[in-house]
C-alpha atoms as a PDB file:
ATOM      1  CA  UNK A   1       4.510  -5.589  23.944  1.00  0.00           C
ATOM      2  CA  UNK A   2       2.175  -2.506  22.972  1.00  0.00           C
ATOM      3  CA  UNK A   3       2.550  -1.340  19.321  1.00  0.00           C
ATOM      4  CA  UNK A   4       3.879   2.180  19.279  1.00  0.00           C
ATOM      5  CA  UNK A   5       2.634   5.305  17.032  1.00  0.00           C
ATOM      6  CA  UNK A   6       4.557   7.855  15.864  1.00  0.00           C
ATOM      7  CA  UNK A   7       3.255  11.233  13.960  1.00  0.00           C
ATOM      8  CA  UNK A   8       3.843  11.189  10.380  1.00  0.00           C
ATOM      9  CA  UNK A   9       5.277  14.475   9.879  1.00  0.00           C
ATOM     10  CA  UNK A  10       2.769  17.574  10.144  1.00  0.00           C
ATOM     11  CA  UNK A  11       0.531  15.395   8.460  1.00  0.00           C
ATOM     12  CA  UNK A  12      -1.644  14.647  11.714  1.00  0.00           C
ATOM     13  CA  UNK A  13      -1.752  11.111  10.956  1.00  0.00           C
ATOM     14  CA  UNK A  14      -0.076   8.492  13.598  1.00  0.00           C
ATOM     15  CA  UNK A  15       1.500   5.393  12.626  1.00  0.00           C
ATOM     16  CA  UNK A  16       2.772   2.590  14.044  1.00  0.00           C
ATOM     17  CA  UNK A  17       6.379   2.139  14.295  1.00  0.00           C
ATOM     18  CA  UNK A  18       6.523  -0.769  12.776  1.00  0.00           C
ATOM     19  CA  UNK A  19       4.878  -1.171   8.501  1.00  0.00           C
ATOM     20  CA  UNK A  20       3.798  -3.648   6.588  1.00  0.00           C
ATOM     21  CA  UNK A  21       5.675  -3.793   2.886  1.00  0.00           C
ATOM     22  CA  UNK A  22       4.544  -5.629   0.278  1.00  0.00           C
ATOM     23  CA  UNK A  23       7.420  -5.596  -1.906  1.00  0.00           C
ATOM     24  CA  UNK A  24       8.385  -9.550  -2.432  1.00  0.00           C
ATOM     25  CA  UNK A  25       5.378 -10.774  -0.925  1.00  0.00           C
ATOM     26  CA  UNK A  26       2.177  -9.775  -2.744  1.00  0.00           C
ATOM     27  CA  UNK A  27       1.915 -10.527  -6.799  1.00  0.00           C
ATOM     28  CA  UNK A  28       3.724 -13.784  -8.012  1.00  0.00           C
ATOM     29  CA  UNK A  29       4.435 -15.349  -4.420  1.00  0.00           C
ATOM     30  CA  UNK A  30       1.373 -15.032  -2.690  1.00  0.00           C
ATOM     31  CA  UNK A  31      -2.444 -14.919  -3.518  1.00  0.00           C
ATOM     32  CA  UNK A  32      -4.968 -12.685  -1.931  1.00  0.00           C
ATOM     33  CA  UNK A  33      -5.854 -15.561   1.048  1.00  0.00           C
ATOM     34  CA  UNK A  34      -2.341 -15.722   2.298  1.00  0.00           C
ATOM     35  CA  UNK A  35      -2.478 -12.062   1.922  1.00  0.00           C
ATOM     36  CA  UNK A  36      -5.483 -11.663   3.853  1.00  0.00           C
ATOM     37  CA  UNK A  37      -3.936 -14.059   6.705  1.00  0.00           C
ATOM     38  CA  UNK A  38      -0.670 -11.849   6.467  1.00  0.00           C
ATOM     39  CA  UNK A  39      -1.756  -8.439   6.914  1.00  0.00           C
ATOM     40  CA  UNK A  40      -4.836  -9.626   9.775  1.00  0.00           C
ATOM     41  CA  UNK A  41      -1.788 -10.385  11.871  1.00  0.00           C
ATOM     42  CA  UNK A  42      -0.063  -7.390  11.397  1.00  0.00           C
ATOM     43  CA  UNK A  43      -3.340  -5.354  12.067  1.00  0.00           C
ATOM     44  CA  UNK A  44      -4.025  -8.064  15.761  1.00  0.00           C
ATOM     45  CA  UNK A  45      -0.367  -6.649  16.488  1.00  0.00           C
ATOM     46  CA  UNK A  46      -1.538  -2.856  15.849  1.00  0.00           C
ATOM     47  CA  UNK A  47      -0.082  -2.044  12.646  1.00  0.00           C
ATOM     48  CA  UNK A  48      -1.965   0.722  11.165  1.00  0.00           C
ATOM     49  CA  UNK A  49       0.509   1.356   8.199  1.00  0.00           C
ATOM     50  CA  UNK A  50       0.931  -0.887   4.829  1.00  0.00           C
ATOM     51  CA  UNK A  51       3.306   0.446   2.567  1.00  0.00           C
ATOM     52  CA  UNK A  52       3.330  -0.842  -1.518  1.00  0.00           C
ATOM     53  CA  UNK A  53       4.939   0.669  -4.942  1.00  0.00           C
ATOM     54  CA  UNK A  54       3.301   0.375  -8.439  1.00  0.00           C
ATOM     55  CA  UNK A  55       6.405  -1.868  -9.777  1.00  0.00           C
ATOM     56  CA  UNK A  56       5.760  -4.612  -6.935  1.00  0.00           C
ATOM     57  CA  UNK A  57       4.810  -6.940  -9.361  1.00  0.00           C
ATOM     58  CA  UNK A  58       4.237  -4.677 -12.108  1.00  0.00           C
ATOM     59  CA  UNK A  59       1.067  -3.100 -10.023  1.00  0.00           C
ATOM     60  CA  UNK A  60      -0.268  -6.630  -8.637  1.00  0.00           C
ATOM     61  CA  UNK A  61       0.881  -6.381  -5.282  1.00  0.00           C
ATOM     62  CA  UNK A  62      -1.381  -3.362  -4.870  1.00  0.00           C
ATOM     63  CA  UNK A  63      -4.247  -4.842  -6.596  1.00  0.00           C
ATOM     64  CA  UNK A  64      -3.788  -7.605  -4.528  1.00  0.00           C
ATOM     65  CA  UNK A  65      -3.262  -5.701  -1.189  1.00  0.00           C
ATOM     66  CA  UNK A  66      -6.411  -3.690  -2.285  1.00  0.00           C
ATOM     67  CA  UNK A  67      -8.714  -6.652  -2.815  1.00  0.00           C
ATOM     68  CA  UNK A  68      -7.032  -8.137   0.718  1.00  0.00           C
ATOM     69  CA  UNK A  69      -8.311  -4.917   3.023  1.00  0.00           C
ATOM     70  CA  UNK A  70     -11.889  -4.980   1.017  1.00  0.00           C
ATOM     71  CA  UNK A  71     -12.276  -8.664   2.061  1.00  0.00           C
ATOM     72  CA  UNK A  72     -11.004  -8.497   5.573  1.00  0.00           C
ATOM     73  CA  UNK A  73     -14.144  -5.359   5.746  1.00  0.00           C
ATOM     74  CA  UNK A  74     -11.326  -2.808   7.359  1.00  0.00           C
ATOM     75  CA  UNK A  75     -12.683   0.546   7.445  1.00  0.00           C
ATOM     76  CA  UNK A  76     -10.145   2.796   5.244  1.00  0.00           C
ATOM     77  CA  UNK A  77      -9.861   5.462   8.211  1.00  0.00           C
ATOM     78  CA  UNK A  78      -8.387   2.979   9.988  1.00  0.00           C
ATOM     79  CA  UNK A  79      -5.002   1.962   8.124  1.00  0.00           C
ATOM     80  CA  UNK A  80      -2.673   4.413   6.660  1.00  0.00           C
ATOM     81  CA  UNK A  81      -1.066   3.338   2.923  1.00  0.00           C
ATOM     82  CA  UNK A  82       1.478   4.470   1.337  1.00  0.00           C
ATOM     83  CA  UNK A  83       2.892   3.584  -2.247  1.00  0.00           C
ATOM     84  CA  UNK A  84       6.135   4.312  -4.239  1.00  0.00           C
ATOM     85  CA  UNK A  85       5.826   6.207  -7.766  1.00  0.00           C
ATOM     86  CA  UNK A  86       8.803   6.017 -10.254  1.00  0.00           C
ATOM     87  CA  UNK A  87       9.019   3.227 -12.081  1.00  0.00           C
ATOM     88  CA  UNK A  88       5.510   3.358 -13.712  1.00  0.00           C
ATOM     89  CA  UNK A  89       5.215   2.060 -17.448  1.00  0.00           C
ATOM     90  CA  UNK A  90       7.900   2.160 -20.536  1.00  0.00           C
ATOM     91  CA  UNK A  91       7.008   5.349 -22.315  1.00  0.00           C
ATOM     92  CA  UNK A  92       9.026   8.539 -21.699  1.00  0.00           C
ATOM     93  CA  UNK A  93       6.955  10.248 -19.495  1.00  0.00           C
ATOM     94  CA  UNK A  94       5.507   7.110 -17.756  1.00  0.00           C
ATOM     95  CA  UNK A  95       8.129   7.302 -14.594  1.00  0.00           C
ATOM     96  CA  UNK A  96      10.180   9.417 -12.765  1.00  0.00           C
ATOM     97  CA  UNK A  97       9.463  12.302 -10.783  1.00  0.00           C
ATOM     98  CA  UNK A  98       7.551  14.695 -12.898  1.00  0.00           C
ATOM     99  CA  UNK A  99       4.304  16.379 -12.073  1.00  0.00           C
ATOM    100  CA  UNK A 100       2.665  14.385 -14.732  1.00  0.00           C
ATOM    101  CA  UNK A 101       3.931  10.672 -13.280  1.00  0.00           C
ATOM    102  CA  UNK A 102       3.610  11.511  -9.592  1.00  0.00           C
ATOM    103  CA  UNK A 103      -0.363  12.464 -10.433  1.00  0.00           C
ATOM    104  CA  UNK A 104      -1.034  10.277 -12.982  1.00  0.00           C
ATOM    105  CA  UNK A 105       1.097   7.426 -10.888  1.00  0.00           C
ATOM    106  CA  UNK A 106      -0.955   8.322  -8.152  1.00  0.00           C
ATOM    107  CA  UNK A 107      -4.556   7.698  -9.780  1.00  0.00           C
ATOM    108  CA  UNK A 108      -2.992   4.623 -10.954  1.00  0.00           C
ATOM    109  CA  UNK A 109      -2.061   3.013  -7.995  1.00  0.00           C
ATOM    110  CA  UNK A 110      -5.640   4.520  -6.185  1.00  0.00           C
ATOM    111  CA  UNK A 111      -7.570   2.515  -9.105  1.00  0.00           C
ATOM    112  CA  UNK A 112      -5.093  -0.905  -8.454  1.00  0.00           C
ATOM    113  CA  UNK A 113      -6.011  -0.668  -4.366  1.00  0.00           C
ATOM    114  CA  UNK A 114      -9.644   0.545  -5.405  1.00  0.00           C
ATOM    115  CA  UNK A 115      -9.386   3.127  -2.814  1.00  0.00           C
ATOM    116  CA  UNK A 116     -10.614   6.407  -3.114  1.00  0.00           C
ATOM    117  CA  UNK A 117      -7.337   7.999  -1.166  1.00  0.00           C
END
């Protein structure tokens, strides 16, 4: 069966139908080979869309997701990733929603994948 791809919104991007999530796999139950193997067959099956949050594993499952796609040699045009800000850290204004979080959240989780968007 062919992978499908839907638009994301207005956003002009297409996705596959089907994501990746890293949210009990990546950090403290698998290391960045198993990783590697993991998301290779999800990209041979035409996934194009890896979705992460900065609490997986306190922020490792997108460090580890980030070191995963710079080993395999993907070219970042190719996938699309998405990540979940609330949670952040344990100071007052280190979660939620707010326009402070959501940007610094943002730039947080960018550094942990080591992507540039």
């Amino acid at each position: 069966m062919q992978m499908q791809y839907k638009n994301l919104g207005r956003s002009g991007l297409k996705v596959s139908q089907l994501s990746y999530g890293a949210w009990v796999t990546f950090g403290n139950q698998l290391d960045v080979k198993e990783a590697k193997s993991l998301l290779q067959k999800c990209r041979d099956h035409g996934v194009n869309f890896f979705d992460n949050a900065e609490v997986y594993a306190n922020g490792r499952a997108e460090e580890i997701m980030g070191q995963a796609i710079r080993e395999l040699g993907w070219k970042r045009s190719d996938i699309v990733i998405s990540t979940k800000i609330f949670w952040g850290g344990s100071g007052p204004n280190d979660k939620g929603l707010s326009r402070k979080h959501i940007i610094e959240g943002t730039k947080a989780s960018l550094k942990r994948l080591d992507m540039d968007y």
